[in-house]
Protein backbone atom coordinates (compact mmCIF):
# COMPACT_ATOMS: atom_id res chain seq x y z
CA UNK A 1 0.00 0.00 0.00
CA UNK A 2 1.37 3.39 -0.82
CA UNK A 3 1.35 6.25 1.67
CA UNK A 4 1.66 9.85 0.19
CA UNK A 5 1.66 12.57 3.25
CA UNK A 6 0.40 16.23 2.39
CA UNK A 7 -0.11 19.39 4.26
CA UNK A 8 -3.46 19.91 3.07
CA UNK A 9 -5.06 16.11 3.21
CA UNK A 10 -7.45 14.63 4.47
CA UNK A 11 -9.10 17.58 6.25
CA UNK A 12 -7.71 18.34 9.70
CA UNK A 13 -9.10 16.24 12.64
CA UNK A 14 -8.38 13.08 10.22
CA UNK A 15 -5.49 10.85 10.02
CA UNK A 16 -6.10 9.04 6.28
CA UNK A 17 -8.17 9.11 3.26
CA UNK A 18 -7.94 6.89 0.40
CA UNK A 19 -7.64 7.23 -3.45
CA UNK A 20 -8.39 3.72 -4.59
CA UNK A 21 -5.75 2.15 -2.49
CA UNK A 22 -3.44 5.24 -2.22
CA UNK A 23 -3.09 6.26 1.28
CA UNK A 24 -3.15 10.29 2.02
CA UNK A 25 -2.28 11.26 5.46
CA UNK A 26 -1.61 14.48 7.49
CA UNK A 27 2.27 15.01 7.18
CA UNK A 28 1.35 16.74 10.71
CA UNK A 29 0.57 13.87 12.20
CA UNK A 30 4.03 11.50 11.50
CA UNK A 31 3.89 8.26 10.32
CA UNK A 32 0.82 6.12 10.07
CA UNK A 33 0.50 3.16 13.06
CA UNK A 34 0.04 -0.55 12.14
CA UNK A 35 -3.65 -0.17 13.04
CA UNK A 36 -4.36 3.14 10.75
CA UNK A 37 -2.94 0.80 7.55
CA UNK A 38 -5.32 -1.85 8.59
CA UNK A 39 -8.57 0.19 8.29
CA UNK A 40 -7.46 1.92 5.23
CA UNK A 41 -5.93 -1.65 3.61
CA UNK A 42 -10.15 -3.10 4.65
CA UNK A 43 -11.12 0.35 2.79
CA UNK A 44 -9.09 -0.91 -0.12
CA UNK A 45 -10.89 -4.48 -0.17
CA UNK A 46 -13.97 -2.65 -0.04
CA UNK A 47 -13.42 -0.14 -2.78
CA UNK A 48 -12.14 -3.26 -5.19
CA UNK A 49 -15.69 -5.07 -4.36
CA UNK A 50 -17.23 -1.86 -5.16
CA UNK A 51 -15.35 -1.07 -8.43
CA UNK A 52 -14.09 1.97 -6.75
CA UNK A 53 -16.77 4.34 -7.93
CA UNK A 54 -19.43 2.32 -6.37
CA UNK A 55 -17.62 2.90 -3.36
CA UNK A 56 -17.64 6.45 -3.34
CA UNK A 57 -20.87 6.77 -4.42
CA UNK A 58 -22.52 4.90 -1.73
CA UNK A 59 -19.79 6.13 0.83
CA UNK A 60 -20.66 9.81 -0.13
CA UNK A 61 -24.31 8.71 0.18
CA UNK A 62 -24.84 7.27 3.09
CA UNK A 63 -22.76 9.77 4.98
CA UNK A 64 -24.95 13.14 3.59
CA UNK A 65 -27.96 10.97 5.00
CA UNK A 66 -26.58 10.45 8.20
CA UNK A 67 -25.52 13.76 9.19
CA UNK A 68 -29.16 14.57 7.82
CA UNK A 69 -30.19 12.06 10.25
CA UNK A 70 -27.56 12.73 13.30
CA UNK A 71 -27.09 16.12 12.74
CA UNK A 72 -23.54 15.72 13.48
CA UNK A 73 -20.99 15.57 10.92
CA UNK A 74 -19.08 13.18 13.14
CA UNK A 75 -21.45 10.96 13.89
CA UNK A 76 -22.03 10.25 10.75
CA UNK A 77 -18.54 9.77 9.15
CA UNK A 78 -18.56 7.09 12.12
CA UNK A 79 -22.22 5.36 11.38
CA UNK A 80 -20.72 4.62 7.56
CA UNK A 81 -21.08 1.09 6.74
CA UNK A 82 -17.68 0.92 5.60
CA UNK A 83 -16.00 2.71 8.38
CA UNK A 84 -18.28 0.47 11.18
CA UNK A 85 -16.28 -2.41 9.71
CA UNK A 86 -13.17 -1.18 9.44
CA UNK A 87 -13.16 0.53 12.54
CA UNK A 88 -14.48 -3.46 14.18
CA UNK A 89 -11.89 -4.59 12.27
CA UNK A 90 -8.32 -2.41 12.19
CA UNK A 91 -6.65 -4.36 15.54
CA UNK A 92 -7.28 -7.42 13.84
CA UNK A 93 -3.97 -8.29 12.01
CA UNK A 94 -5.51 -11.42 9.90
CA UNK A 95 -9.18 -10.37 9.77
CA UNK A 96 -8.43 -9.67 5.82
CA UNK A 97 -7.03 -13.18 5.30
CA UNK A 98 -10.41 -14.63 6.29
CA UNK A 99 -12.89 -11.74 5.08
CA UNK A 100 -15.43 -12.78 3.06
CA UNK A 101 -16.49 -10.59 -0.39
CA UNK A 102 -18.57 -8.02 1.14
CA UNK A 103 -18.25 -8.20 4.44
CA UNK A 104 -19.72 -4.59 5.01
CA UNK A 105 -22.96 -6.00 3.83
CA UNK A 106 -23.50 -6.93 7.52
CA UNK A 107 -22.62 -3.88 8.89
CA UNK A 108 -25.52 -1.97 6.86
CA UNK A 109 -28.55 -2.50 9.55
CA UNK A 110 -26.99 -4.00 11.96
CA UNK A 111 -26.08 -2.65 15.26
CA UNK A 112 -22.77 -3.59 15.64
CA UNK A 113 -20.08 -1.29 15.66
């Protein structure tokens, strides 16, 4: 996985963001933790399931109708369906050797975060 750091992204009070499985991350912040490449390496998986453009589609989606919803930007970056899995998921050094193709599915109406 590639890591590019900038000045300018992701917006400030993230770590990450990621370009079809290039990482961006805050240069302010240092180097990116074991843990940080996990989520964004299950955001990778995700966005090859999704053909990439599906990804950011529904991603972009689902997060303008949960800050509708929560009314907290926040909140709803957290309550994506990706990022509930990924967040389950990033401490769990072999959970992408077992992962089965869309995963995230479960994480759509389910409670589990």
């Amino acid at each position: 996985m590639r890591v590019i750091y900038s000045n300018y992204l992701p917006v400030k009070g993230f770590r990450a963001i990621n370009f079809f499985g290039i990482i961006v991350a805050r240069r302010e912040q240092g180097d990116l933790e074991e843990r940080v490449l996990r989520h964004e390496a299950i955001h990778s998986r995700q966005i090859k399931e999704l053909w990439g453009i599906g990804f950011y589609l529904w991603y972009t989606g689902e997060w303008l109708v949960n800050w509708i919803r929560y009314k907290d930007r926040y909140l709803a970056y957290r309550q994506i369906t990706f990022e509930r899995e990924a967040y389950k998921y990033d401490q769990d050094e072999h959970y992408l050797e077992g992962r089965s193709r869309y995963a995230f599915l479960r994480f759509l109406r389910s409670n589990d975060t």
